[in-house]
Protein backbone atom coordinates (compact mmCIF):
# COMPACT_ATOMS: atom_id res chain seq x y z
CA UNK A 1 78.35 70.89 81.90
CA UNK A 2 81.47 73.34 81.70
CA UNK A 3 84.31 71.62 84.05
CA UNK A 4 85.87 73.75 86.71
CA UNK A 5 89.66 73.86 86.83
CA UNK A 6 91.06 72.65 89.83
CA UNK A 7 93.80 75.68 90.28
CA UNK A 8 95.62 73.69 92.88
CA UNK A 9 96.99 71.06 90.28
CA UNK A 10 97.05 73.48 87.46
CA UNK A 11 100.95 73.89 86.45
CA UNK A 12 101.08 77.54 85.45
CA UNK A 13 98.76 79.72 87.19
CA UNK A 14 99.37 83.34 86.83
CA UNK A 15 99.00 85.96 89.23
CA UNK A 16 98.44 89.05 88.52
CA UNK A 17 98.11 91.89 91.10
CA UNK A 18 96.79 95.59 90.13
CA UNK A 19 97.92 98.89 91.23
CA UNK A 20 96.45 101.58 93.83
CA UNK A 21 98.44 102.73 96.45
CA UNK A 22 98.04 101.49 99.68
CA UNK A 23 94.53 99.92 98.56
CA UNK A 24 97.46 97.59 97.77
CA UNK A 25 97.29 96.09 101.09
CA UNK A 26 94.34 93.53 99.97
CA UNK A 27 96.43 91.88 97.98
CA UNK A 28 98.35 90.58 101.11
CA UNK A 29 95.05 89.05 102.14
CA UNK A 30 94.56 87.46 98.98
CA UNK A 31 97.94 85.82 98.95
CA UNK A 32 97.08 84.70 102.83
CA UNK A 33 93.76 82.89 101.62
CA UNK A 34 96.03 81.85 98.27
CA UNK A 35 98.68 80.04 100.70
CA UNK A 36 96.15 78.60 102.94
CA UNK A 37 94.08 76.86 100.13
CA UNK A 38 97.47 75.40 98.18
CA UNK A 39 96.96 77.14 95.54
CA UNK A 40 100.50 78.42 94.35
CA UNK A 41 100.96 80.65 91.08
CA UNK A 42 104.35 79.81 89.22
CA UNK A 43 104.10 83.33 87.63
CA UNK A 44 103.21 86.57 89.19
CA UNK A 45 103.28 89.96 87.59
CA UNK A 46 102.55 93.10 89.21
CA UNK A 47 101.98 96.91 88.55
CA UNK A 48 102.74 99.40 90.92
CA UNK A 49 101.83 98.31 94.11
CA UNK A 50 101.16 94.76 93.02
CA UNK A 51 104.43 94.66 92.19
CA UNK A 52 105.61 95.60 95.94
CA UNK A 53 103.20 92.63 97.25
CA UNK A 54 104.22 90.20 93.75
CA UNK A 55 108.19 90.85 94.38
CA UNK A 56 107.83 90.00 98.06
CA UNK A 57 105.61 86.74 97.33
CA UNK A 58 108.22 85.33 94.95
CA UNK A 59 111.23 86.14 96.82
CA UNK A 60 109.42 83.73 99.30
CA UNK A 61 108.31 85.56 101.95
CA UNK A 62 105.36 84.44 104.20
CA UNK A 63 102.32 86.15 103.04
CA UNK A 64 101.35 86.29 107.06
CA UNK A 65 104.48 88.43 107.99
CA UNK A 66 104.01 90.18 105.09
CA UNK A 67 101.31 91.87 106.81
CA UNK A 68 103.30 92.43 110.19
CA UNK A 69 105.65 94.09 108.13
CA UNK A 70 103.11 96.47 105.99
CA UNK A 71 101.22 97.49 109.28
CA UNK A 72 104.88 99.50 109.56
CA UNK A 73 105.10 100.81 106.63
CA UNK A 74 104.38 104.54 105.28
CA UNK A 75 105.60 106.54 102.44
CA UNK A 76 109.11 106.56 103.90
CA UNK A 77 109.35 102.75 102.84
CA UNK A 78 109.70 103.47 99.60
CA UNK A 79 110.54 106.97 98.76
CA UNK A 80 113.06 109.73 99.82
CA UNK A 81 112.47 113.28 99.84
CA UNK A 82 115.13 115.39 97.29
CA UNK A 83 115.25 119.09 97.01
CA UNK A 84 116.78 118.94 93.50
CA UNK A 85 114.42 119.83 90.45
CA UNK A 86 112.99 116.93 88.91
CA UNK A 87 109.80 115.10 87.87
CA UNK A 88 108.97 113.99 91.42
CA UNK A 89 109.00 114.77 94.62
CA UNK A 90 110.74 111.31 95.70
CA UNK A 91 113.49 109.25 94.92
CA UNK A 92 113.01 105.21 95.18
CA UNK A 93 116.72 105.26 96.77
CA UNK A 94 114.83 103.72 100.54
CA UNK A 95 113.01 101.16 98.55
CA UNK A 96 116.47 99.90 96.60
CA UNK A 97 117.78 100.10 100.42
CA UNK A 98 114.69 98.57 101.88
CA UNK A 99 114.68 95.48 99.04
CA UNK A 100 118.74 94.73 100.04
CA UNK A 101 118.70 95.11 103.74
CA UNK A 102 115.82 92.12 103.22
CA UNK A 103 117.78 90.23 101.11
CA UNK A 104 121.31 90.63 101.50
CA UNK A 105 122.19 92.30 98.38
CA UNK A 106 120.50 93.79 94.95
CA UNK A 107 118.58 90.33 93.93
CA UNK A 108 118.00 89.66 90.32
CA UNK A 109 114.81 88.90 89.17
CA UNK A 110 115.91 85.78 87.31
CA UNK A 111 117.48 84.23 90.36
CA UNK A 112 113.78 84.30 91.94
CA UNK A 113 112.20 80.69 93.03
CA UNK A 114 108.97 82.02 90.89
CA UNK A 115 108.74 84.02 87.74
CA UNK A 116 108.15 87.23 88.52
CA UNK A 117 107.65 90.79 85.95
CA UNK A 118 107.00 94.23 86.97
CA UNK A 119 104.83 96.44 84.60
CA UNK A 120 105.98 99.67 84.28
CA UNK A 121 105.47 102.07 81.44
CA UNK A 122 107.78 103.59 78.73
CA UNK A 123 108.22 107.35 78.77
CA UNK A 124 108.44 107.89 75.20
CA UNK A 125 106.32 105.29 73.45
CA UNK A 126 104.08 105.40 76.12
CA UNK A 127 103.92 101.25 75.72
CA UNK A 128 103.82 99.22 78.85
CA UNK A 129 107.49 97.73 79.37
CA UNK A 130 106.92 93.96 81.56
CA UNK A 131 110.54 94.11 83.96
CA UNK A 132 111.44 90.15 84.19
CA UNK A 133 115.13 90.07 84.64
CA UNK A 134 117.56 92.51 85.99
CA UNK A 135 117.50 94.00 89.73
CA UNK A 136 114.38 93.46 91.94
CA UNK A 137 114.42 96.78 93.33
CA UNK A 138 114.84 98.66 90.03
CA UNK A 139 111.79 96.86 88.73
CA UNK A 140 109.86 97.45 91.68
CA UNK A 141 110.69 101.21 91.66
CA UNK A 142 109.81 101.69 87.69
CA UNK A 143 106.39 100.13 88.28
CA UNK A 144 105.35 102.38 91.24
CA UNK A 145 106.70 105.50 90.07
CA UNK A 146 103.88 107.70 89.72
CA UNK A 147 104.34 110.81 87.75
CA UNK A 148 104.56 113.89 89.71
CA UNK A 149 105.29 111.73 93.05
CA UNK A 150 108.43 109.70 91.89
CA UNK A 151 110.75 110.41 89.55
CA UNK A 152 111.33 108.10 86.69
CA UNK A 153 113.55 104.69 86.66
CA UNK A 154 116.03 104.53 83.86
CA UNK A 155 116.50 100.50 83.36
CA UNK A 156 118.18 99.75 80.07
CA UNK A 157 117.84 102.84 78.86
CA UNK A 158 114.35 103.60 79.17
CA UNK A 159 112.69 106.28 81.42
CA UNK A 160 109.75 104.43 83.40
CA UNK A 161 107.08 105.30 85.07
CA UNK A 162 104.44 103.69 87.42
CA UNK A 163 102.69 100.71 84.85
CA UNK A 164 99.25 102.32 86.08
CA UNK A 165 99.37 104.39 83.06
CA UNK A 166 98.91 101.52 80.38
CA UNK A 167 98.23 98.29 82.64
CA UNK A 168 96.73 98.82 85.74
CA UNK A 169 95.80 95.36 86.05
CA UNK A 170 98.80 93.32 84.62
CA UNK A 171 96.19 90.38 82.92
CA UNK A 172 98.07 90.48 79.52
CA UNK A 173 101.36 90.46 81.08
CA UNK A 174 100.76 87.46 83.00
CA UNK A 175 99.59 85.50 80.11
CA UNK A 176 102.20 86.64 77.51
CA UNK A 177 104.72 84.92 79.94
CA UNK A 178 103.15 81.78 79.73
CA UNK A 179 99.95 81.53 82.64
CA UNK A 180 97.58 79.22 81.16
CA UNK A 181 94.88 80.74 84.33
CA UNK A 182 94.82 84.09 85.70
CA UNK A 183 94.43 85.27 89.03
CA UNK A 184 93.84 88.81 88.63
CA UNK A 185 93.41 91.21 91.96
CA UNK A 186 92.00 95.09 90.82
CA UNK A 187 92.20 96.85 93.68
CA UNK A 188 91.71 100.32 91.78
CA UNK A 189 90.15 100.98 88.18
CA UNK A 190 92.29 102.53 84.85
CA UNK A 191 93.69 105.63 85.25
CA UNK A 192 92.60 106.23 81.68
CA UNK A 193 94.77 109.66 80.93
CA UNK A 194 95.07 111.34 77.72
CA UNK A 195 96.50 109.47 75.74
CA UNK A 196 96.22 105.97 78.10
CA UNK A 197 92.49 105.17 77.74
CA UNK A 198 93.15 101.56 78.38
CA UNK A 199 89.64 100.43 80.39
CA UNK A 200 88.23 98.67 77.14
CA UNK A 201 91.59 96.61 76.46
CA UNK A 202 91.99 95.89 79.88
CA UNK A 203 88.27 94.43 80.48
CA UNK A 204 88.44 92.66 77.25
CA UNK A 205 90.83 90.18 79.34
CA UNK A 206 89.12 90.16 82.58
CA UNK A 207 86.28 88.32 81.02
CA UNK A 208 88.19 85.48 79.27
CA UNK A 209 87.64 81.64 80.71
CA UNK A 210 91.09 81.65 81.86
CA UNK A 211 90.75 84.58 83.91
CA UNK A 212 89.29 84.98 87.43
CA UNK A 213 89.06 88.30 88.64
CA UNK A 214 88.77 89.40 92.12
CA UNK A 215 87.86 92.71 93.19
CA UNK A 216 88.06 93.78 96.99
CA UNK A 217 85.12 95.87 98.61
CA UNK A 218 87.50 99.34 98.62
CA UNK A 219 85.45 101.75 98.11
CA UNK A 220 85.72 104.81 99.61
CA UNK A 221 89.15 104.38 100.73
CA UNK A 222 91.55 106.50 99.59
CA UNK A 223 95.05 104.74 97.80
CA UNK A 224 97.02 107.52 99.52
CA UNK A 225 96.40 107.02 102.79
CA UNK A 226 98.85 104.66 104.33
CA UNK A 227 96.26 103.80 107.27
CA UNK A 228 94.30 100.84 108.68
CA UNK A 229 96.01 98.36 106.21
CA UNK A 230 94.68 95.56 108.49
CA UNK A 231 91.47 96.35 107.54
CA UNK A 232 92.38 96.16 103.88
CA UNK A 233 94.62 93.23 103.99
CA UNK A 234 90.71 91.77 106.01
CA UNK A 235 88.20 92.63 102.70
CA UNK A 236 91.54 91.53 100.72
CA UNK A 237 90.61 87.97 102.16
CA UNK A 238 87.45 88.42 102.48
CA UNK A 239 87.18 88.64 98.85
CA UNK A 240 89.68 85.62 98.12
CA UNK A 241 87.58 83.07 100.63
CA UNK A 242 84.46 83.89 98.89
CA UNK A 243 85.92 82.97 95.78
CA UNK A 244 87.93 79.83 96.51
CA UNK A 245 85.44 79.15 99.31
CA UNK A 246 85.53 75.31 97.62
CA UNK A 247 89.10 75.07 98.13
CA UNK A 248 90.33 73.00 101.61
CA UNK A 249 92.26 74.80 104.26
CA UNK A 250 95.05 73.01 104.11
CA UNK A 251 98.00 75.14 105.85
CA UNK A 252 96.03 77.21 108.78
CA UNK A 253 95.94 80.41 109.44
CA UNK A 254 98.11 81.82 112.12
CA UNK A 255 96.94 84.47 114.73
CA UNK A 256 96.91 88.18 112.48
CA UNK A 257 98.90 90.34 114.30
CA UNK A 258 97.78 93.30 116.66
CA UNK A 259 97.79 96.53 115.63
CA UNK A 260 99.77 99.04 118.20
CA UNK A 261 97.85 101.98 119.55
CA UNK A 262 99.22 104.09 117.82
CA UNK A 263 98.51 101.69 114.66
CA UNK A 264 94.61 102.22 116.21
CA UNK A 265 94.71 105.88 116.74
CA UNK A 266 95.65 106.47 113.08
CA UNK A 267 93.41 104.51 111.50
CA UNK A 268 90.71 106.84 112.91
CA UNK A 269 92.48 109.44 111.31
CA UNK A 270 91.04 110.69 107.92
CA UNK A 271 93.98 113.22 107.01
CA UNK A 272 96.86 111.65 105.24
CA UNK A 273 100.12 110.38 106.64
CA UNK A 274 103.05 112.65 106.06
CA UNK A 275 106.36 111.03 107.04
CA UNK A 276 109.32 112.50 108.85
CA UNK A 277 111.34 112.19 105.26
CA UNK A 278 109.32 115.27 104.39
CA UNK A 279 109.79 118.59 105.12
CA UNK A 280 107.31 120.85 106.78
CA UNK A 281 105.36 122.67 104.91
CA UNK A 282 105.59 119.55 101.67
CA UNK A 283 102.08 117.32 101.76
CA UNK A 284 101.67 114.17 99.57
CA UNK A 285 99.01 114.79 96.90
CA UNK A 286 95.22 113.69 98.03
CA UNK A 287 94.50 113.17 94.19
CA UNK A 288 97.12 112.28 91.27
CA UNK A 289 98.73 115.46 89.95
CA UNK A 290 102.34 115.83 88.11
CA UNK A 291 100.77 114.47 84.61
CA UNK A 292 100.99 117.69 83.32
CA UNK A 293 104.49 118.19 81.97
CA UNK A 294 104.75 114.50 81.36
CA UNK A 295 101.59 114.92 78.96
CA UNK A 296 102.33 117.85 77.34
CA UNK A 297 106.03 116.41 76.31
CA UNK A 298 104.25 113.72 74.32
């Protein structure tokens, strides 16, 4: 009979949490249940918004504020509005501000109590490009720059976009920095663009030993709509106590914060949010657009 690893006494246990938009809110669930059980990754990577949830988990922050602090959030977290020509609507300049006004400064990923990588991808070689040193913020903003949305991140000389384009779930990242096990959270499939068909390569890890895979109930929500997060950070744990349901509580739960009425009366609403950053008359895209000149330059 196979022998189940106990994750909670394994020494490198790898985390590694998928992009999709505000779907990203499950992953603060998982990281609740995660903390709860003991079981404590020593690596995380993340892509796009993984890498929001990943960045603020190994900085150290407590996965249960985490969630007070995402029921606030919106698009105006982590993007500014420019009028200049460019490929984007939005500049990542209020989630640089956003990452120092948490921590004091422009934090270095290598100064981080846990190993942490952002997966971003490479303009020109379209390769995925793993971010595990240099500034937090810059790392974080490569990774969830989506084409046509944000504009790119230069960091070392590279122009990067969001690492949804080659590795929307960051499973080979994580273990090319060392995880022996893989926790791996898809809370949205491949994009698989022209040119970025990555479904098969990507699947090929998610059914290795070493990897568990968990895979919130989000369907039919949309990753642009920056509403009822509580209820996705909920299936987020739902999904994580079903499958470490063998694993002790061992550091309880505290009461999950209540949502304001306003928080309620938009998470009725089915249109999407549109923040005060933006000027009348500019809407967020319902589906992904912008790939066009970015494909057609390669």
């Amino acid at each position: 009979m196979e022998t189940v690893e106990d994750l909670r006494y394994s020494p490198r246990v790898g985390l590694a949490l998928g992009g999709g938009g505000a779907l990203g809110a499950a992953h603060v669930g998982v990281l609740q249940v995660l903390h709860e059980r003991a079981i404590v990754p020593s690596i995380i990577v993340g892509t796009s918004a993984g890498s929001i949830a990943g960045g603020a988990t190994a900085l150290g922050i407590d996965p249960h504020d985490l969630e007070r602090r995402i029921l606030r959030w919106g698009w105006s977290t982590f993007g500014t509005w420019t009028p200049k020509p460019g490929l984007g609507l939005l500049t990542a300049d209020a989630l640089h501000q956003r990452i120092r006004n948490v921590t004091g400064g422009d934090v270095q990923i290598e100064d981080l109590p846990i190993r942490f990588a952002a997966v971003a991808t490479d303009t020109d070689s379209r390769e995925a490009v793993v971010v595990d040193h240099g500034s937090l913020s810059a790392a974080v903003a490569a990774s969830i720059a989506v084409p046509g949305v944000f504009r790119p991140v230069e960091i070392e000389g590279r122009q990067l976009l969001d690492g949804g384009l080659v590795q929307n779930l960051p499973i080979e990242a994580a273990l090319g920095l060392g995880a022996e096990h893989v926790i791996a959270v898809r809370v949205a499939p491949e994009w698989d663009l022209p040119g970025f068909e990555t479904s098969f390569d990507v699947h090929e890890y998610e059914i290795r030993s070493d990897v568990t895979v968990l895979s919130p109930k989000l369907a039919n929500r949309s990753q642009w709509q920056v509403r009822d997060l509580q209820t996705m950070v909920r299936l987020g744990r739902e999904a994580a106590e079903w499958e470490f349901s063998d694993y002790p509580v061992v550091n309880e739960r505290p009461e999950p914060p209540q949502p304001t009425p306003e928080e309620l009366e938009s998470s009725e609403a089915p249109t999407l949010d549109i923040t005060p950053d933006q000027p009348e008359g500019v809407e967020m895209p319902h589906e992904r657009h912008g790939f066009g000149s970015f494909l057609h330059r390669h």
